[in-house]
C-alpha atoms as a PDB file:
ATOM      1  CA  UNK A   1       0.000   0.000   0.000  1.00  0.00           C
ATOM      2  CA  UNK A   2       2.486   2.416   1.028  1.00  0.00           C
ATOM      3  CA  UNK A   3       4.179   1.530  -2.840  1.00  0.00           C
ATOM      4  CA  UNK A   4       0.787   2.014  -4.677  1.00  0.00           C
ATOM      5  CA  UNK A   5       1.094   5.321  -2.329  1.00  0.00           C
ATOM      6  CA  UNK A   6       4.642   6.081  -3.548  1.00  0.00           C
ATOM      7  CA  UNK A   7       3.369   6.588  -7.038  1.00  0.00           C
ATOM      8  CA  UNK A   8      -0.693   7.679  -6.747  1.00  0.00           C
ATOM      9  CA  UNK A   9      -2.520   9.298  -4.494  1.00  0.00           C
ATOM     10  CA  UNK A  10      -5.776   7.595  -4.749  1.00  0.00           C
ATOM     11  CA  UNK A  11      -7.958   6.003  -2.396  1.00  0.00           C
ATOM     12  CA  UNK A  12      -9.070   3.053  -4.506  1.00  0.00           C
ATOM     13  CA  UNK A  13      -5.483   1.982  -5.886  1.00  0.00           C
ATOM     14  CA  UNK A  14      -4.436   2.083  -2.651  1.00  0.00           C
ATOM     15  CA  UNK A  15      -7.040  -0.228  -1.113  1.00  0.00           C
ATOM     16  CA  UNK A  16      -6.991  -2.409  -4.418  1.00  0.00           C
ATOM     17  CA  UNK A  17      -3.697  -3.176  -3.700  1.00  0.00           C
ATOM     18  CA  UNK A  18      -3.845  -3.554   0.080  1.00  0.00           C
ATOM     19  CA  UNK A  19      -6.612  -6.152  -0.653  1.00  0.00           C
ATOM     20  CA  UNK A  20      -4.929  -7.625  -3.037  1.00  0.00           C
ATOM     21  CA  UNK A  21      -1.397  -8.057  -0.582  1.00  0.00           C
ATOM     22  CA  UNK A  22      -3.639  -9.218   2.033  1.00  0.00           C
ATOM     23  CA  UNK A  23      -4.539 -12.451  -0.544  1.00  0.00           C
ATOM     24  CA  UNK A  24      -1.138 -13.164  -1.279  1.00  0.00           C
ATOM     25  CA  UNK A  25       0.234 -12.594   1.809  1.00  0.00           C
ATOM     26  CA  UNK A  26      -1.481 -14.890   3.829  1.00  0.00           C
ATOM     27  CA  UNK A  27      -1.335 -17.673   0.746  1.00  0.00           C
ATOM     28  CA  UNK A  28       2.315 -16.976   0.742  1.00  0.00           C
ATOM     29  CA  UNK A  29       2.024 -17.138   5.595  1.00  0.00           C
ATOM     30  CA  UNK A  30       0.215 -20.192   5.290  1.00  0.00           C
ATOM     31  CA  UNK A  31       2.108 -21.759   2.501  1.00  0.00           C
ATOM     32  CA  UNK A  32       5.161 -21.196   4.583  1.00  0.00           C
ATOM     33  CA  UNK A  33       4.462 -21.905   7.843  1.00  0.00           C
ATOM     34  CA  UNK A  34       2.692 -24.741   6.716  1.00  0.00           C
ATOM     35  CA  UNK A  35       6.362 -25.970   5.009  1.00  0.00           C
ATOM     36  CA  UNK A  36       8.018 -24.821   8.357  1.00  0.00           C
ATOM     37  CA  UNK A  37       5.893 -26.834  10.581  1.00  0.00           C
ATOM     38  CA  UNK A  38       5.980 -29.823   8.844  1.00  0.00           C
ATOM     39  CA  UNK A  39       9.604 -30.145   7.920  1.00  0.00           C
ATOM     40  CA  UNK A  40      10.332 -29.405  11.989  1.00  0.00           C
ATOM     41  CA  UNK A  41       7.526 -32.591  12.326  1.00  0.00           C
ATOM     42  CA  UNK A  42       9.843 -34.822   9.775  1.00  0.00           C
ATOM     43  CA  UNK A  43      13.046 -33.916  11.679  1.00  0.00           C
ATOM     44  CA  UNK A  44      11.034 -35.246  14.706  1.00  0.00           C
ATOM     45  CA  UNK A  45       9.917 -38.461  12.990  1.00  0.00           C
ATOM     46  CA  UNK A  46      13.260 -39.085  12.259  1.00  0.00           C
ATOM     47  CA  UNK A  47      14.791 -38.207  15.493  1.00  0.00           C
ATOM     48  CA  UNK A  48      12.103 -40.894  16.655  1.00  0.00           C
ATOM     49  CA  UNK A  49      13.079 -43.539  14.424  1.00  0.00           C
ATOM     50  CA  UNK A  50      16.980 -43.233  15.139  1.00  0.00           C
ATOM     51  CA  UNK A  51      16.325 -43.510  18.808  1.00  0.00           C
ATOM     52  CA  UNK A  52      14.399 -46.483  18.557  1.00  0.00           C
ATOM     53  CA  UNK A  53      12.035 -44.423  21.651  1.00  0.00           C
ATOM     54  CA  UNK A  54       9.158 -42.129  21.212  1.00  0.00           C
ATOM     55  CA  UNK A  55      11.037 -39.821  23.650  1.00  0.00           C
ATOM     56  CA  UNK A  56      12.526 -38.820  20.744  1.00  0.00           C
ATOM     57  CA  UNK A  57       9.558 -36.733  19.570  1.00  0.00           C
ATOM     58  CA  UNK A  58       9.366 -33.729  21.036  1.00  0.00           C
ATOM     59  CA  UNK A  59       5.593 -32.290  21.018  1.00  0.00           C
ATOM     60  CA  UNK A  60       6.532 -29.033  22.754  1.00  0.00           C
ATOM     61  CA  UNK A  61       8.815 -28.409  20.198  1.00  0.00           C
ATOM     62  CA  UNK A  62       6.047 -29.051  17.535  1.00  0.00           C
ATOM     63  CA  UNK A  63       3.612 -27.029  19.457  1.00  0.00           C
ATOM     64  CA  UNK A  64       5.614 -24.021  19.403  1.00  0.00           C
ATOM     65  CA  UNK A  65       6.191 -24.031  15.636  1.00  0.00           C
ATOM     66  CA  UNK A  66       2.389 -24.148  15.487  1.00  0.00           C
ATOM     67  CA  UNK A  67       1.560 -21.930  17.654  1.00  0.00           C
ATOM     68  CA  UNK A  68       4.350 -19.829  15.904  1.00  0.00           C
ATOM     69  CA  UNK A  69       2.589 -20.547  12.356  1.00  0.00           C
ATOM     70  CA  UNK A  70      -0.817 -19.525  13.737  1.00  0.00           C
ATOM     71  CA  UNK A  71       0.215 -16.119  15.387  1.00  0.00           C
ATOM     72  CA  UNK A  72       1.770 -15.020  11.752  1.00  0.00           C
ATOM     73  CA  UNK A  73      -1.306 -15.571   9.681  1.00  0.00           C
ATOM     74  CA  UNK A  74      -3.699 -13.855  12.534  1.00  0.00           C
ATOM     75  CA  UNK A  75      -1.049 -10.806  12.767  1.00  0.00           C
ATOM     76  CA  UNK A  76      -0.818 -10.738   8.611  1.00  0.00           C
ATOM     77  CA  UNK A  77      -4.423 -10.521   8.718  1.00  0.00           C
ATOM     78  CA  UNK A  78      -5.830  -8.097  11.562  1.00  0.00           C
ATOM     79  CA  UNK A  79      -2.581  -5.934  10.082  1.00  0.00           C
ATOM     80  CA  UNK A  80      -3.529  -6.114   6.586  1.00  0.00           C
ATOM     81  CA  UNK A  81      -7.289  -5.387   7.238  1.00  0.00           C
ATOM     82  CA  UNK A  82      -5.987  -2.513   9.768  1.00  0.00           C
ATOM     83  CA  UNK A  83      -3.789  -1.116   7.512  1.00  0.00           C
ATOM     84  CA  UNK A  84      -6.221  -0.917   5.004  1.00  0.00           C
ATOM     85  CA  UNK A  85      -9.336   0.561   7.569  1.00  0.00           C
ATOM     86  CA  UNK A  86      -6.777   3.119   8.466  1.00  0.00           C
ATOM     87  CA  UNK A  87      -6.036   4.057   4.735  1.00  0.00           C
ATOM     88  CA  UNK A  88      -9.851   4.348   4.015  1.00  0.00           C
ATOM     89  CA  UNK A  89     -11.312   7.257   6.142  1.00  0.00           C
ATOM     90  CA  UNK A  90      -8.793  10.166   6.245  1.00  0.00           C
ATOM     91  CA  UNK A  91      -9.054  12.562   3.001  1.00  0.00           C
ATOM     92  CA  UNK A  92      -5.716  14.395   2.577  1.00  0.00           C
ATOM     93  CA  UNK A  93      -2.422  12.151   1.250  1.00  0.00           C
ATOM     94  CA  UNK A  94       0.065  13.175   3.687  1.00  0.00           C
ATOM     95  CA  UNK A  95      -2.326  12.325   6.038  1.00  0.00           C
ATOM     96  CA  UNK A  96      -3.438   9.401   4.837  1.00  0.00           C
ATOM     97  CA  UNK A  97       0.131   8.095   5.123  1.00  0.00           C
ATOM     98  CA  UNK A  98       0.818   8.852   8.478  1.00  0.00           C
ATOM     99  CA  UNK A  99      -2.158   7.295   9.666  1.00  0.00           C
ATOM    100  CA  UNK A 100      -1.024   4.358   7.884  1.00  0.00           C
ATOM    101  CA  UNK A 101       2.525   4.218   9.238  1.00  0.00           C
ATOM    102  CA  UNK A 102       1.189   5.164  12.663  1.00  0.00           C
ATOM    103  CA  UNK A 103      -1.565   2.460  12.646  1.00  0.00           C
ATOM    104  CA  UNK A 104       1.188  -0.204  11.232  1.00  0.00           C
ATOM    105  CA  UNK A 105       4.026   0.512  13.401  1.00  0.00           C
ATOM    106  CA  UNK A 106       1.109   0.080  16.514  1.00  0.00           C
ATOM    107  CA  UNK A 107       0.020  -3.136  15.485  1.00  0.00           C
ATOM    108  CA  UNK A 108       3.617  -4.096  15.144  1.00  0.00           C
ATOM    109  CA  UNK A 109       4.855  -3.341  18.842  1.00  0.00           C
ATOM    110  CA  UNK A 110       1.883  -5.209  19.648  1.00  0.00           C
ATOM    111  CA  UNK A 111       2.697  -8.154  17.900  1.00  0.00           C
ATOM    112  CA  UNK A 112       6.379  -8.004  19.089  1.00  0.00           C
ATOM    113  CA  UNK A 113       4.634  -8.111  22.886  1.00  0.00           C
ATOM    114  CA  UNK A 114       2.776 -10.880  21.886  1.00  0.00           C
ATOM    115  CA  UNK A 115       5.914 -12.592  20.572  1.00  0.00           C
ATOM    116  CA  UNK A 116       7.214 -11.837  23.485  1.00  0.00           C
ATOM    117  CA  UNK A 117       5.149 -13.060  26.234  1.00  0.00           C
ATOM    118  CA  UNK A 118       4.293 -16.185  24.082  1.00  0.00           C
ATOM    119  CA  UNK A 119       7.686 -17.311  23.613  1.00  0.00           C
ATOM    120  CA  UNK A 120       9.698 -15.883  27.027  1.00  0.00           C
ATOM    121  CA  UNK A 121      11.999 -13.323  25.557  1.00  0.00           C
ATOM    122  CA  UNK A 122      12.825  -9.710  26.141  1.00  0.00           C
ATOM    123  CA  UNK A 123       9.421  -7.265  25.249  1.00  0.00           C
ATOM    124  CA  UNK A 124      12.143  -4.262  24.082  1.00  0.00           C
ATOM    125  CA  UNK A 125      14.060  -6.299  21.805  1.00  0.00           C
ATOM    126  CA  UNK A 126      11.282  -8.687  20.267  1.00  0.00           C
ATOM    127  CA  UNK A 127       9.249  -4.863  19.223  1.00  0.00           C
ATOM    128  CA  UNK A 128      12.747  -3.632  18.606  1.00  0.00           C
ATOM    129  CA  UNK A 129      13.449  -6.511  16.425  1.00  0.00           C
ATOM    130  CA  UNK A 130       9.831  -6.127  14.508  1.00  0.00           C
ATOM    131  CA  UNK A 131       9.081  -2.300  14.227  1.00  0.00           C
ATOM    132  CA  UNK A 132      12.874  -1.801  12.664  1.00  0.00           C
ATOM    133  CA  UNK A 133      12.620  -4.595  10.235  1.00  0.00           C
ATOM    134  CA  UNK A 134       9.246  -3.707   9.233  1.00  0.00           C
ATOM    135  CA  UNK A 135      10.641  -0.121   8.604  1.00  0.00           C
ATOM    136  CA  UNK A 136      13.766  -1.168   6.748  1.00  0.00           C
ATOM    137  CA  UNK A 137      11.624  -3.181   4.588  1.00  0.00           C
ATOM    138  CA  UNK A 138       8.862  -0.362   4.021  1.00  0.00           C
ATOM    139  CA  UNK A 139      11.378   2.489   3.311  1.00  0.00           C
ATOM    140  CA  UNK A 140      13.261   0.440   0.666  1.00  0.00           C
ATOM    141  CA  UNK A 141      10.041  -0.997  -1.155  1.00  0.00           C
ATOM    142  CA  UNK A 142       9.056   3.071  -1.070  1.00  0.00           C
ATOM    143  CA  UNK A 143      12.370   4.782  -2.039  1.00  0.00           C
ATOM    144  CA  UNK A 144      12.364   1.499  -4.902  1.00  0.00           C
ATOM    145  CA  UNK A 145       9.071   2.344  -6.364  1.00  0.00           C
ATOM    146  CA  UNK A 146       9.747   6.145  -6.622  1.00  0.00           C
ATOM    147  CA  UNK A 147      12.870   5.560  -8.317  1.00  0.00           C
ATOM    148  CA  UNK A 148      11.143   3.441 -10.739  1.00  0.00           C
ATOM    149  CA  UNK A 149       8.732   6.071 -11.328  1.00  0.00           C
ATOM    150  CA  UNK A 150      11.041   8.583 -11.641  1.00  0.00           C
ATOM    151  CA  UNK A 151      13.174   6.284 -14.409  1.00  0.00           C
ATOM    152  CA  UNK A 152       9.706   6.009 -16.387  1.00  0.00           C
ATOM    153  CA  UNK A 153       9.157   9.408 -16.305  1.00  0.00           C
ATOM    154  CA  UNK A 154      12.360   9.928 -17.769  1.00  0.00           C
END
């Protein structure tokens, strides 16, 4: 949203392609987690089978990659669908994109508590962690789709 932003002003673009991310994205969460949890479940099986012992299967283990899986698709999907309610209702562009920032870096430190209290590690640096990859990520895919405008342009 914030690239469709880079380049057009618009309301609709915008949400178009914030709808359209949210689709993908959470094919492309589930799709991966879904590979994640079930190559950590082989590694168990065969953990299992060397040891001879079904000690050697660790459901904690398994568990947490799950639970792991499941809080990435709910946070890709109350952020997409926040994002985009946040991009919807104000008028002006510079505003709009503030809101949108503001709203996204929110549900981020939120998620980074979550991550934190689910998984026993330090609240600072899980949000730390989160809000500053989110906004390394978001202020390349911006600068990158300027640029690209700006080379069409000529």
């Amino acid at each position: 949203m914030l690239a469709v932003g880079a380049v057009n002003e618009g309301i609709i673009p915008m949400i178009l392609a914030g709808l359209a991310g949210t689709f993908i994205g959470a094919c492309f969460v589930v799709v991966f987690q879904f590979k994640s949890t079930y190559n950590e479940y082989e590694e168990a099986v065969a953990q299992r089978n060397e040891e001879s012992n079904i000690s050697g299967l660790n459901i904690e283990t398994l568990s947490k990659v799950f639970l792991s899986a499941l809080l990435s698709v709910v946070a890709f999907s109350v952020g997409t669908v926040v994002s985009i309610l946040s991009a919807y209702f104000p008028v002006n562009f510079k505003t709009r994109m503030i809101v949108l920032v503001s709203v996204s870096s929110l549900m981020l430190l939120a998620l980074g508590l979550v991550e934190a209290v689910l998984f026993k590690k330090s609240v600072k640096m899980s949000c730390v962690i989160v809000l500053s990859g989110w906004c390394i990520i978001m202020a390349s895919v911006y600068e990158a789709t300027k640029l690209i405008e700006h080379i069409q342009q000529g």
